[in-house]
PDB file of N, CA and C in Angstrom:
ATOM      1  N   UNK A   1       0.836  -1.195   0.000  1.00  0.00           N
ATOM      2  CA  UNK A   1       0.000   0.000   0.000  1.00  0.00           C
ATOM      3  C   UNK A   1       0.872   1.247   0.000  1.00  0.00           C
ATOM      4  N   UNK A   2       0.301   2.536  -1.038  1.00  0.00           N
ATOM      5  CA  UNK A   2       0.921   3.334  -0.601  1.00  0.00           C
ATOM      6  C   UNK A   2       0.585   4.444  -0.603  1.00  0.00           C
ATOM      7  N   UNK A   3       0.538   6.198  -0.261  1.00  0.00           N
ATOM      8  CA  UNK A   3      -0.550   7.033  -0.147  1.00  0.00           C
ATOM      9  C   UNK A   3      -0.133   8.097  -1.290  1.00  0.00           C
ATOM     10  N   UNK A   4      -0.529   8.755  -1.721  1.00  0.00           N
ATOM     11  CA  UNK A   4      -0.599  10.471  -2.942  1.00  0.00           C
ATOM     12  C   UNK A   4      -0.559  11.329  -2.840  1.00  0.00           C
ATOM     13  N   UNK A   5      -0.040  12.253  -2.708  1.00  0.00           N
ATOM     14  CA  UNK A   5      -1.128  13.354  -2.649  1.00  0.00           C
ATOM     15  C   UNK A   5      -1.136  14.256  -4.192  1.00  0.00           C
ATOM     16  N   UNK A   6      -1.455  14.445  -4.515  1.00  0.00           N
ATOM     17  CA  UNK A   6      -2.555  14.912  -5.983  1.00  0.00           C
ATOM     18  C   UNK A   6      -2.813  16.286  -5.570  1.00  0.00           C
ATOM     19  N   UNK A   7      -2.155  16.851  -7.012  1.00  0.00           N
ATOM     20  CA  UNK A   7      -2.697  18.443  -6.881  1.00  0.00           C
ATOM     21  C   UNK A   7      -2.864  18.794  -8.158  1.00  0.00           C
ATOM     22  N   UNK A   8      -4.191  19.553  -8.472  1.00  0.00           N
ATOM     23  CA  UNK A   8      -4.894  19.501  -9.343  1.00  0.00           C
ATOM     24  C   UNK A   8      -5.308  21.341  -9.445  1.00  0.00           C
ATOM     25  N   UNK A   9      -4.873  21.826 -11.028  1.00  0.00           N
ATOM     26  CA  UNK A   9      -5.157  23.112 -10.954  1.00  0.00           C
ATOM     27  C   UNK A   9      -6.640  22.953 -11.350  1.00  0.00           C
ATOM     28  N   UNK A  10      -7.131  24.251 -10.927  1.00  0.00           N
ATOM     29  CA  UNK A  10      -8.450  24.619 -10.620  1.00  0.00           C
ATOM     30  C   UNK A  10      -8.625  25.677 -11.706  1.00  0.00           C
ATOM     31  N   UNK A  11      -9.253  25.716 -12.979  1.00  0.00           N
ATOM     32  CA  UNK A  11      -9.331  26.141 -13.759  1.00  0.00           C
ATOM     33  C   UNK A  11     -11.062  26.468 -13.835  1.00  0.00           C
ATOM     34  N   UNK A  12     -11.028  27.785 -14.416  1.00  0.00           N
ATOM     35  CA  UNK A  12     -12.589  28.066 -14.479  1.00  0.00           C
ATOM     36  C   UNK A  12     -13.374  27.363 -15.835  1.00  0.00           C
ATOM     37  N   UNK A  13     -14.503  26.905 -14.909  1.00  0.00           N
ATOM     38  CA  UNK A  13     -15.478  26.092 -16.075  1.00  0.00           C
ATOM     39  C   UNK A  13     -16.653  26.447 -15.433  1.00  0.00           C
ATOM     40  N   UNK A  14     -18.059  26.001 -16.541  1.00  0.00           N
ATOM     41  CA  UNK A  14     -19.215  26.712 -16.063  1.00  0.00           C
ATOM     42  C   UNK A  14     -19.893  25.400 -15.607  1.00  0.00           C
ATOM     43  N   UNK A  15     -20.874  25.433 -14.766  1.00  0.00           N
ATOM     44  CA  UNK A  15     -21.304  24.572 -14.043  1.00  0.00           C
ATOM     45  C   UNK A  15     -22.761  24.533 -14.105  1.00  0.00           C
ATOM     46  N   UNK A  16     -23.516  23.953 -14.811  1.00  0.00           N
ATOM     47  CA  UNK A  16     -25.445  24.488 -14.196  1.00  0.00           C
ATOM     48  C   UNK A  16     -25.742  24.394 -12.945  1.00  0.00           C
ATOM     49  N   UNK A  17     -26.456  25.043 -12.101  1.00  0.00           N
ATOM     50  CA  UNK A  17     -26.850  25.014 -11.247  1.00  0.00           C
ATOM     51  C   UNK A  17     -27.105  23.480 -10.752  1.00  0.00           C
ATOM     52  N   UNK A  18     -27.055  23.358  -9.895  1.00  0.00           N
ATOM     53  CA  UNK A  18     -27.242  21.401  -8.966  1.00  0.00           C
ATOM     54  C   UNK A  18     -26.736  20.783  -9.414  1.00  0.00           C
ATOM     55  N   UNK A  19     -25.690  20.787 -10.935  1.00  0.00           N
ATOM     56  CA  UNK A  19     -24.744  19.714 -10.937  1.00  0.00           C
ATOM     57  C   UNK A  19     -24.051  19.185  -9.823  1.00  0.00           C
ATOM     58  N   UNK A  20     -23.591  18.535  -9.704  1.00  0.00           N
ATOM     59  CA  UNK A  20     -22.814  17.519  -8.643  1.00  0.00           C
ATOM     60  C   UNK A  20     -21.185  17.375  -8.913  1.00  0.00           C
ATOM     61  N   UNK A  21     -20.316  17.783  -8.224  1.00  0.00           N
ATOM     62  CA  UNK A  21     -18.870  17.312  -9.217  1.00  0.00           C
ATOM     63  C   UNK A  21     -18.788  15.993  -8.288  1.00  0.00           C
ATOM     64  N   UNK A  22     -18.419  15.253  -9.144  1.00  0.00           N
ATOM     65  CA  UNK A  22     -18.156  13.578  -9.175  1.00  0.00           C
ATOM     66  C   UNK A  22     -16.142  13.350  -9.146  1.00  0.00           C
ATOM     67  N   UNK A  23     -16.882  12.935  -7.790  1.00  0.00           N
ATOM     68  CA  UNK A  23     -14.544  12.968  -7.483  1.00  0.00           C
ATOM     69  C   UNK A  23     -14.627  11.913  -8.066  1.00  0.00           C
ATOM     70  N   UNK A  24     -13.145  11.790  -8.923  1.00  0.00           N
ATOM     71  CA  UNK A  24     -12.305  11.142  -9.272  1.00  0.00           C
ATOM     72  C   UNK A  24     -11.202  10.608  -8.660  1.00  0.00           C
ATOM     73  N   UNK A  25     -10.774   9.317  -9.024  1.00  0.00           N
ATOM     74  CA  UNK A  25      -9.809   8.828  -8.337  1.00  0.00           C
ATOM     75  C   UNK A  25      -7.816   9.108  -9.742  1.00  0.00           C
ATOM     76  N   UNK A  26      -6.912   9.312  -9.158  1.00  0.00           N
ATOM     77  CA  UNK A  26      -5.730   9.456 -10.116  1.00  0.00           C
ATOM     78  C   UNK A  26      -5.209   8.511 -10.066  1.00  0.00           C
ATOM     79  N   UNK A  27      -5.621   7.113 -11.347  1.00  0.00           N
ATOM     80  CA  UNK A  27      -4.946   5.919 -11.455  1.00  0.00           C
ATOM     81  C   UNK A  27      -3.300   6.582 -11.861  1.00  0.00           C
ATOM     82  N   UNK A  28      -3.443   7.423 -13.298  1.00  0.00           N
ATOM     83  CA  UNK A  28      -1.832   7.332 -13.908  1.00  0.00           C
ATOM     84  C   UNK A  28      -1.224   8.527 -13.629  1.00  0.00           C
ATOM     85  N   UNK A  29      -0.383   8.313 -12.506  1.00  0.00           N
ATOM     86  CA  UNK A  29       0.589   9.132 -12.117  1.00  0.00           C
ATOM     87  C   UNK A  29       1.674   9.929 -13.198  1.00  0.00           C
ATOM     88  N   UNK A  30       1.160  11.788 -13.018  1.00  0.00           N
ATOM     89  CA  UNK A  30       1.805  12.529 -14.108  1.00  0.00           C
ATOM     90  C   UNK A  30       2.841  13.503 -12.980  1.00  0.00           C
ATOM     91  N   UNK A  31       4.256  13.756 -13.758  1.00  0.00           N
ATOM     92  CA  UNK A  31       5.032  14.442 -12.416  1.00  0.00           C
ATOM     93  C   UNK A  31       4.909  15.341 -13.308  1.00  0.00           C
ATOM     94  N   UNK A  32       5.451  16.385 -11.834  1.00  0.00           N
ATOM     95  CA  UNK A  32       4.987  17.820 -12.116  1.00  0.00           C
ATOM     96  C   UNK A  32       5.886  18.345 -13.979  1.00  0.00           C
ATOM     97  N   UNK A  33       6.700  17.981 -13.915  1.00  0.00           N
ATOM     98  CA  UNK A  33       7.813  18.313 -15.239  1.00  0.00           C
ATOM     99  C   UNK A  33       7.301  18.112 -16.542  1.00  0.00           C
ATOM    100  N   UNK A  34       5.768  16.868 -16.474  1.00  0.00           N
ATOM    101  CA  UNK A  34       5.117  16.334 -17.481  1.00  0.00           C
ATOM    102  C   UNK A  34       3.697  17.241 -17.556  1.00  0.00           C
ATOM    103  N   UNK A  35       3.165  18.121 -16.791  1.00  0.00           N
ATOM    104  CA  UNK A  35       1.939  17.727 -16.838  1.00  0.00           C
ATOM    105  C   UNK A  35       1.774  19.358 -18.253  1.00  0.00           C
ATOM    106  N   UNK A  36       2.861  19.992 -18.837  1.00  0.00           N
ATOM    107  CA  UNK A  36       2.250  20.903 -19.935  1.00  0.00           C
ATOM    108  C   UNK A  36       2.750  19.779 -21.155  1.00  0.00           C
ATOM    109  N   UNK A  37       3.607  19.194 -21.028  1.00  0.00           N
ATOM    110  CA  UNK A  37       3.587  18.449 -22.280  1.00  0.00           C
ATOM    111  C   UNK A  37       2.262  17.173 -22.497  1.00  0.00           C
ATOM    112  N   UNK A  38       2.100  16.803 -20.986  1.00  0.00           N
ATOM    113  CA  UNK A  38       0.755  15.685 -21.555  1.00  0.00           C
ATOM    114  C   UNK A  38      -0.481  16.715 -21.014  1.00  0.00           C
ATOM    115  N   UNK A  39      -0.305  18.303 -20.796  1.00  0.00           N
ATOM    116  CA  UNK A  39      -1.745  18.537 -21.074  1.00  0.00           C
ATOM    117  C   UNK A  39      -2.801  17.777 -19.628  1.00  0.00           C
ATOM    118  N   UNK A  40      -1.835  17.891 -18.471  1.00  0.00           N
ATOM    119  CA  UNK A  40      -2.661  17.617 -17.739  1.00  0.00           C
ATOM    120  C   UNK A  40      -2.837  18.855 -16.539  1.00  0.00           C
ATOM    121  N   UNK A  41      -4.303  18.648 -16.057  1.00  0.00           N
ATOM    122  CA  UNK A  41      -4.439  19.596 -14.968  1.00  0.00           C
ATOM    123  C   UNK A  41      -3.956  18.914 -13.379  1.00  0.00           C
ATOM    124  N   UNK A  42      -3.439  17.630 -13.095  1.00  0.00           N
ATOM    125  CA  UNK A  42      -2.567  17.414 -12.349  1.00  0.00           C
ATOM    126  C   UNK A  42      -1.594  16.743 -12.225  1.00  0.00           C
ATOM    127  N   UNK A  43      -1.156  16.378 -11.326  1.00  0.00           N
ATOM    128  CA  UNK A  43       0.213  15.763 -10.962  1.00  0.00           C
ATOM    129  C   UNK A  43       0.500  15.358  -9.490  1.00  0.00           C
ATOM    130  N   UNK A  44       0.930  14.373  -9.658  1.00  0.00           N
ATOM    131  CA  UNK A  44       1.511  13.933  -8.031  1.00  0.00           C
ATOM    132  C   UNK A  44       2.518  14.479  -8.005  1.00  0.00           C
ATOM    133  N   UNK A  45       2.545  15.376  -6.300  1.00  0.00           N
ATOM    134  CA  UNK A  45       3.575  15.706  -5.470  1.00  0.00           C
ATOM    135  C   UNK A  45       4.203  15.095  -4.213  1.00  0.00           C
ATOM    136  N   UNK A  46       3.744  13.731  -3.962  1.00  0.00           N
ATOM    137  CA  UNK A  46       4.531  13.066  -3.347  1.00  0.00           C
ATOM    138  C   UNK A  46       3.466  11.501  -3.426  1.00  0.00           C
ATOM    139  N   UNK A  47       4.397  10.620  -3.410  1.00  0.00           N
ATOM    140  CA  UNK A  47       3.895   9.455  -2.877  1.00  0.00           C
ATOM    141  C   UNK A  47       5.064   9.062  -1.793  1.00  0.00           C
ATOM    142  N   UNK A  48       4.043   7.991  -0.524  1.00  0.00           N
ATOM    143  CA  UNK A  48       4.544   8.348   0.737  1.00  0.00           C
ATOM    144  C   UNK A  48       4.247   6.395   1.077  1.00  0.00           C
ATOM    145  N   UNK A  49       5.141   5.758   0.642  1.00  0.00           N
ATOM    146  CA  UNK A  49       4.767   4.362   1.761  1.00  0.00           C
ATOM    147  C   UNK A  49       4.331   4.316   2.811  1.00  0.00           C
ATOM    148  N   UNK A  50       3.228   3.245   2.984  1.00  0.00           N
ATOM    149  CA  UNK A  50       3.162   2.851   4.275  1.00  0.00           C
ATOM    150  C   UNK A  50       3.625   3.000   5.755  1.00  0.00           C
ATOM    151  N   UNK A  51       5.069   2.546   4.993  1.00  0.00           N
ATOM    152  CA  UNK A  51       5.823   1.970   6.189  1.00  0.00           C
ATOM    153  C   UNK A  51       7.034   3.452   6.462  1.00  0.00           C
ATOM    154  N   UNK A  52       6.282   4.975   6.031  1.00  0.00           N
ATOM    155  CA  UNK A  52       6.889   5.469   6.386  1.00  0.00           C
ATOM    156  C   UNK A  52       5.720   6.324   7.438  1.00  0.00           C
ATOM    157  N   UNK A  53       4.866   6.491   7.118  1.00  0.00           N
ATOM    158  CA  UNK A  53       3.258   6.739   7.958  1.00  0.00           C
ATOM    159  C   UNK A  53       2.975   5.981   9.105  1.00  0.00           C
ATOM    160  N   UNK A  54       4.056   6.037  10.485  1.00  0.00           N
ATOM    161  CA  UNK A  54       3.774   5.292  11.309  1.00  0.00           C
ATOM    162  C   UNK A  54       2.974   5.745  12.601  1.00  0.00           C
ATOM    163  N   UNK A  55       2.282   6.958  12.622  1.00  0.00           N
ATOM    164  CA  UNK A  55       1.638   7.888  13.212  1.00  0.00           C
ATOM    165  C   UNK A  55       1.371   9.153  11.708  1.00  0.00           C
ATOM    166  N   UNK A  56       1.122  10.495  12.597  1.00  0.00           N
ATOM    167  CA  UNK A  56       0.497  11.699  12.271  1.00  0.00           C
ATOM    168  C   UNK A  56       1.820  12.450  11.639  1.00  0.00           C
ATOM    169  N   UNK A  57       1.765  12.316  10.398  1.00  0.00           N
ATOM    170  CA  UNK A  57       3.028  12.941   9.790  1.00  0.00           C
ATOM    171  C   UNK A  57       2.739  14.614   9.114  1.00  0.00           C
ATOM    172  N   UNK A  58       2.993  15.727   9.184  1.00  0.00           N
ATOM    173  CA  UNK A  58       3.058  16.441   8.578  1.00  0.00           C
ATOM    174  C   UNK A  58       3.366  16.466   7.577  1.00  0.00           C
ATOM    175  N   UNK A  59       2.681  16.933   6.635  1.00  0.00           N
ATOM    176  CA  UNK A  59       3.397  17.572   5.038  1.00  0.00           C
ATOM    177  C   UNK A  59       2.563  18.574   4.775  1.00  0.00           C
ATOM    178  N   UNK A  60       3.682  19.587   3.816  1.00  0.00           N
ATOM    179  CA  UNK A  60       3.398  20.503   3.283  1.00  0.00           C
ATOM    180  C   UNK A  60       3.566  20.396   2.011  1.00  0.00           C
ATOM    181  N   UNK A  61       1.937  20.986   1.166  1.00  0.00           N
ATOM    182  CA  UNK A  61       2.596  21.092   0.045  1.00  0.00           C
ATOM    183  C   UNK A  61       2.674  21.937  -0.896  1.00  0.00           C
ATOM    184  N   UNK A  62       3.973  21.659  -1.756  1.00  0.00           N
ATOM    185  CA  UNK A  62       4.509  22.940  -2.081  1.00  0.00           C
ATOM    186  C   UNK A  62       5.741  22.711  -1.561  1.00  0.00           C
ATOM    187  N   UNK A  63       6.646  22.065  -0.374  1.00  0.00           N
ATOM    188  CA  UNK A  63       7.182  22.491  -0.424  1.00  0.00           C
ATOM    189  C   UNK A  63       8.677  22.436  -0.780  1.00  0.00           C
ATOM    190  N   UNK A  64       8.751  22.296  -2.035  1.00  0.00           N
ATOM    191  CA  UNK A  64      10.163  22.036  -3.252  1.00  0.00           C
ATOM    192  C   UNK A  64      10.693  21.282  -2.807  1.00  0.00           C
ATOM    193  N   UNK A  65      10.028  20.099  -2.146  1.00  0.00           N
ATOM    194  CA  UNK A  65      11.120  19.139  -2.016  1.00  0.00           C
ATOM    195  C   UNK A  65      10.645  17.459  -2.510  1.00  0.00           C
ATOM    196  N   UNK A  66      11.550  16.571  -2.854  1.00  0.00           N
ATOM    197  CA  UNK A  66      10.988  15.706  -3.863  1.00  0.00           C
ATOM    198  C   UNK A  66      10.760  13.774  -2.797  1.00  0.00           C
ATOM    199  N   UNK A  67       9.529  13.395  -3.065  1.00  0.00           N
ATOM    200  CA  UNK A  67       8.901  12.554  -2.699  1.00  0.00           C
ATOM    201  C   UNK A  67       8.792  11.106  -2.952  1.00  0.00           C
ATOM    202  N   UNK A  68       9.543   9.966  -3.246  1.00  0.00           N
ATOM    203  CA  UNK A  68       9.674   9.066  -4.137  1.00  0.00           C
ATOM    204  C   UNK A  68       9.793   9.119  -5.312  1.00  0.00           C
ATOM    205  N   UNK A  69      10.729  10.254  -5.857  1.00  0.00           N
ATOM    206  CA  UNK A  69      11.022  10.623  -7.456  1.00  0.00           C
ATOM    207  C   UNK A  69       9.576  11.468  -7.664  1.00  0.00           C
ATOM    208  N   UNK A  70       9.027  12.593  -6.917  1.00  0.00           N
ATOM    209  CA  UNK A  70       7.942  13.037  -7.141  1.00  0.00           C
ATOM    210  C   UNK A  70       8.372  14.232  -6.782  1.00  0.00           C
ATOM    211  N   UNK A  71       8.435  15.196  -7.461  1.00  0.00           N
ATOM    212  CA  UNK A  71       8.365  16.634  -6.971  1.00  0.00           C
ATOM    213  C   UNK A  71       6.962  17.807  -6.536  1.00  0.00           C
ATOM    214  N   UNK A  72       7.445  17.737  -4.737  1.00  0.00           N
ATOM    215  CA  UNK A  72       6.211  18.235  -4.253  1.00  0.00           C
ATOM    216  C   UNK A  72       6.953  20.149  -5.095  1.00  0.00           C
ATOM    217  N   UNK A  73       6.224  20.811  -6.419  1.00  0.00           N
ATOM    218  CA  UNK A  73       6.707  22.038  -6.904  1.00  0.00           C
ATOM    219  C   UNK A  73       5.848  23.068  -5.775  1.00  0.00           C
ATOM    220  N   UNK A  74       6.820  24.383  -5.563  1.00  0.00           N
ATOM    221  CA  UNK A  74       6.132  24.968  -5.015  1.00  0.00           C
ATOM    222  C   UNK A  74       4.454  25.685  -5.893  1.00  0.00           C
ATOM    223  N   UNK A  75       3.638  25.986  -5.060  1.00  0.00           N
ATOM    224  CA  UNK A  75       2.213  26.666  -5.585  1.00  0.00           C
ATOM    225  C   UNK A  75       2.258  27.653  -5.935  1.00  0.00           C
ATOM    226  N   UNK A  76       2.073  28.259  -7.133  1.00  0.00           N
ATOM    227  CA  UNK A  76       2.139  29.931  -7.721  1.00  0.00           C
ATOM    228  C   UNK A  76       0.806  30.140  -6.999  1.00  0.00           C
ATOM    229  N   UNK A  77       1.416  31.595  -6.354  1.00  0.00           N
ATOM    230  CA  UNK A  77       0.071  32.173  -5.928  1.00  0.00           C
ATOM    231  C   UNK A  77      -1.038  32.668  -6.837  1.00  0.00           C
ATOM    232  N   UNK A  78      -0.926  33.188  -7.711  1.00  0.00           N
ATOM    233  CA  UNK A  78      -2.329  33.307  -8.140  1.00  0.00           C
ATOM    234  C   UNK A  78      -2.949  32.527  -8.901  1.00  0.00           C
ATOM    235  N   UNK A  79      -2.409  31.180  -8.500  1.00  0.00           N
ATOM    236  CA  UNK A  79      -3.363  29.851  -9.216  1.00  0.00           C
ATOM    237  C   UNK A  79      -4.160  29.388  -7.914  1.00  0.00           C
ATOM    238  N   UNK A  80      -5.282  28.838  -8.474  1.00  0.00           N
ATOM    239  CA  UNK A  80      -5.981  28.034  -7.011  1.00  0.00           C
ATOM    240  C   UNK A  80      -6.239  26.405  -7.515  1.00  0.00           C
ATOM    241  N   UNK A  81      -5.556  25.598  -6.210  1.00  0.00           N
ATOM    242  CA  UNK A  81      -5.724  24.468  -6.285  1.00  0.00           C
ATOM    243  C   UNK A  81      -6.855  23.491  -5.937  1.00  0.00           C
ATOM    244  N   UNK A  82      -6.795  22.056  -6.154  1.00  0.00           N
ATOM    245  CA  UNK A  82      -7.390  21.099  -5.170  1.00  0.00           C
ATOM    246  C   UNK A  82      -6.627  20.028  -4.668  1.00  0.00           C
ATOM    247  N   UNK A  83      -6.621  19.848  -3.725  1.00  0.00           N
ATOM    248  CA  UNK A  83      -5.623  18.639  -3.035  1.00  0.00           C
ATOM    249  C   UNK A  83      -6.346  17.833  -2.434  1.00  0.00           C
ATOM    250  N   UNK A  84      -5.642  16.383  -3.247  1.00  0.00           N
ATOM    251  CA  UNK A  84      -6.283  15.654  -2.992  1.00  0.00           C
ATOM    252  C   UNK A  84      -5.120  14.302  -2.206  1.00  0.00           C
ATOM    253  N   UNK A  85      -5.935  13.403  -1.456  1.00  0.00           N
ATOM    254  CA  UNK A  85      -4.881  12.410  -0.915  1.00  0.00           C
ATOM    255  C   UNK A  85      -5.884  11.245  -1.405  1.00  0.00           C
ATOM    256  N   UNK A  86      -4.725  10.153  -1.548  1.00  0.00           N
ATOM    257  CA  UNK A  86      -5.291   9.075  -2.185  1.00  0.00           C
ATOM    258  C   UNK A  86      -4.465   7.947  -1.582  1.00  0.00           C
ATOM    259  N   UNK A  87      -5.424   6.438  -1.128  1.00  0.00           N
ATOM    260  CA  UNK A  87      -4.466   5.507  -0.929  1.00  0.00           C
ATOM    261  C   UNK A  87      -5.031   4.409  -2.141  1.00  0.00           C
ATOM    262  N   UNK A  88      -3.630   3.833  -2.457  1.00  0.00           N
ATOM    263  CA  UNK A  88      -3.783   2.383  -3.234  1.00  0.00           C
ATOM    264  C   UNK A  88      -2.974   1.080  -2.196  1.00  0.00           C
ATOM    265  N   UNK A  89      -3.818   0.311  -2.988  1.00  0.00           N
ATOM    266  CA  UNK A  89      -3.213  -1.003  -2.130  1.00  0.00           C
ATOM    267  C   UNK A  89      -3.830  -1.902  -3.486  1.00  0.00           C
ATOM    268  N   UNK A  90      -3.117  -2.931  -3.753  1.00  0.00           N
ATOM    269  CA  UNK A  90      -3.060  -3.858  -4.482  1.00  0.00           C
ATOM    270  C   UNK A  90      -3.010  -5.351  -4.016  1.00  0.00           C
ATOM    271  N   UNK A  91      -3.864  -6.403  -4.138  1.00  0.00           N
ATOM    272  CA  UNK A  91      -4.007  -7.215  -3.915  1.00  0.00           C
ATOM    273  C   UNK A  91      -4.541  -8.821  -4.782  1.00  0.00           C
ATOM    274  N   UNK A  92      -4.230  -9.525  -4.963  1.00  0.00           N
ATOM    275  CA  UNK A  92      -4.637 -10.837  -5.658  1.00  0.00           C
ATOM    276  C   UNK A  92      -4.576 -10.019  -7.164  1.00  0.00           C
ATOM    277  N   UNK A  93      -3.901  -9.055  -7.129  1.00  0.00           N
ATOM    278  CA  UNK A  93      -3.374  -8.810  -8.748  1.00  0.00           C
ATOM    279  C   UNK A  93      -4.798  -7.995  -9.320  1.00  0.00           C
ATOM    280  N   UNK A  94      -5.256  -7.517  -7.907  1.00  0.00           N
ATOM    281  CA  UNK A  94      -6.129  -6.205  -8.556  1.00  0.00           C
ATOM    282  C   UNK A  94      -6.314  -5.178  -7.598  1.00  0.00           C
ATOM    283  N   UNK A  95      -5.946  -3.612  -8.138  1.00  0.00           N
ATOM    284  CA  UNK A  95      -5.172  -2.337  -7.919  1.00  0.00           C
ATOM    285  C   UNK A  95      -6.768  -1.866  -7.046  1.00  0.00           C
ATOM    286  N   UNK A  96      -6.695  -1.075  -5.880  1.00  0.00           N
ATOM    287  CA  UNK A  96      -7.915  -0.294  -5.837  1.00  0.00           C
ATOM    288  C   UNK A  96      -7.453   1.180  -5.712  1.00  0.00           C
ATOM    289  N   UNK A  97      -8.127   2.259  -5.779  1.00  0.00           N
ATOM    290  CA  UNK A  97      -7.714   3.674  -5.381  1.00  0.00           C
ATOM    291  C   UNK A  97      -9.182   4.370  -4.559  1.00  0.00           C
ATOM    292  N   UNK A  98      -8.467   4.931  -3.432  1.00  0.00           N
ATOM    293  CA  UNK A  98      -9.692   5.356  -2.833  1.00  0.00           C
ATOM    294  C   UNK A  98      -8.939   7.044  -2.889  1.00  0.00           C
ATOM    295  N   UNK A  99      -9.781   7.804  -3.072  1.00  0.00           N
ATOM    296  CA  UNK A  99      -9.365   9.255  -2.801  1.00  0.00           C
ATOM    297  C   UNK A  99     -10.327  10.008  -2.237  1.00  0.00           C
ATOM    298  N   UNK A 100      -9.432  11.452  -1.511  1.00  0.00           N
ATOM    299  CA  UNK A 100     -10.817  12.269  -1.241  1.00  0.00           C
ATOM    300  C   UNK A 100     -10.042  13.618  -1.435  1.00  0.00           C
ATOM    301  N   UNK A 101     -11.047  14.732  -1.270  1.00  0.00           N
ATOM    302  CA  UNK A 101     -10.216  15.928  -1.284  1.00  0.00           C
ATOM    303  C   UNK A 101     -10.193  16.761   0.043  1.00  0.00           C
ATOM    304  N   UNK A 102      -8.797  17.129   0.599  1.00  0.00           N
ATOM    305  CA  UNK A 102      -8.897  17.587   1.756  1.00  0.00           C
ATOM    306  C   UNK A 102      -8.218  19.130   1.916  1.00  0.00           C
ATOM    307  N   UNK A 103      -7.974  19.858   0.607  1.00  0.00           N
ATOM    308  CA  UNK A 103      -7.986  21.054   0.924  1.00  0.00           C
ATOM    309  C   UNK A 103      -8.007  21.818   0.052  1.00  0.00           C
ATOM    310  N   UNK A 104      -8.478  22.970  -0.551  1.00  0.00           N
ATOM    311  CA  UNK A 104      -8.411  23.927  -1.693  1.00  0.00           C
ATOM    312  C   UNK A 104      -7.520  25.367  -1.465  1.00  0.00           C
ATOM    313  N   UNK A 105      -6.590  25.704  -2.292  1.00  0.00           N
ATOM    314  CA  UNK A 105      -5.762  27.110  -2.292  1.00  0.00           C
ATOM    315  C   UNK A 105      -6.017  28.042  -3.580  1.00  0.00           C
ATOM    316  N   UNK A 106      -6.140  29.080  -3.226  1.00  0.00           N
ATOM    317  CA  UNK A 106      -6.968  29.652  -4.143  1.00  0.00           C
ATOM    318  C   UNK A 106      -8.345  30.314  -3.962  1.00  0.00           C
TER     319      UNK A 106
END
């Protein structure tokens, strides 16, 4: 098992009234260096084993420093984000992803 955290720019789109946004989970991991060439609105800034989560760990993110070959980049301020944390665990040779979102900047 191991945990994500996912940061996702927040770009303006129009919404009808009572739509619902429907979270998504981030199967294919894009690093930050990739995400204008593949055109994505996120990227993992750290993935964090298990077996390094042995209690209540702090992280910040943003902050320029790199995560299992993952660069947590710092946040331009006048972009607004969504952050999201995600765990996978894999078992009998099938992957699950659970995510949620636990903070917005911006």
């Amino acid at each position: 098992s191991k945990y994500q955290v996912v940061v996702e720019e927040e770009r303006p789109r129009r919404l009808r009234r009572g739509t619902a946004e429907i979270l998504r989970c981030y199967p294919v991991p894009v690093h930050f260096q990739n995400t204008t060439l593949l055109d994505s609105q996120y990227y993992f800034s750290a993935e964090l084993p298990t077996s390094e989560l042995r209690g209540a760990t702090p992280f910040c993110v943003g902050d320029n420093r790199t995560y299992s070959g993952y660069w947590n980049a710092p946040l331009l301020p006048h972009k607004s984000y969504g952050i999201y944390y995600q765990a996978v665990s894999t078992a009998n040779g099938e992957t699950k992803i659970d995510c949620v979102r636990v903070a917005t900047k911006g």
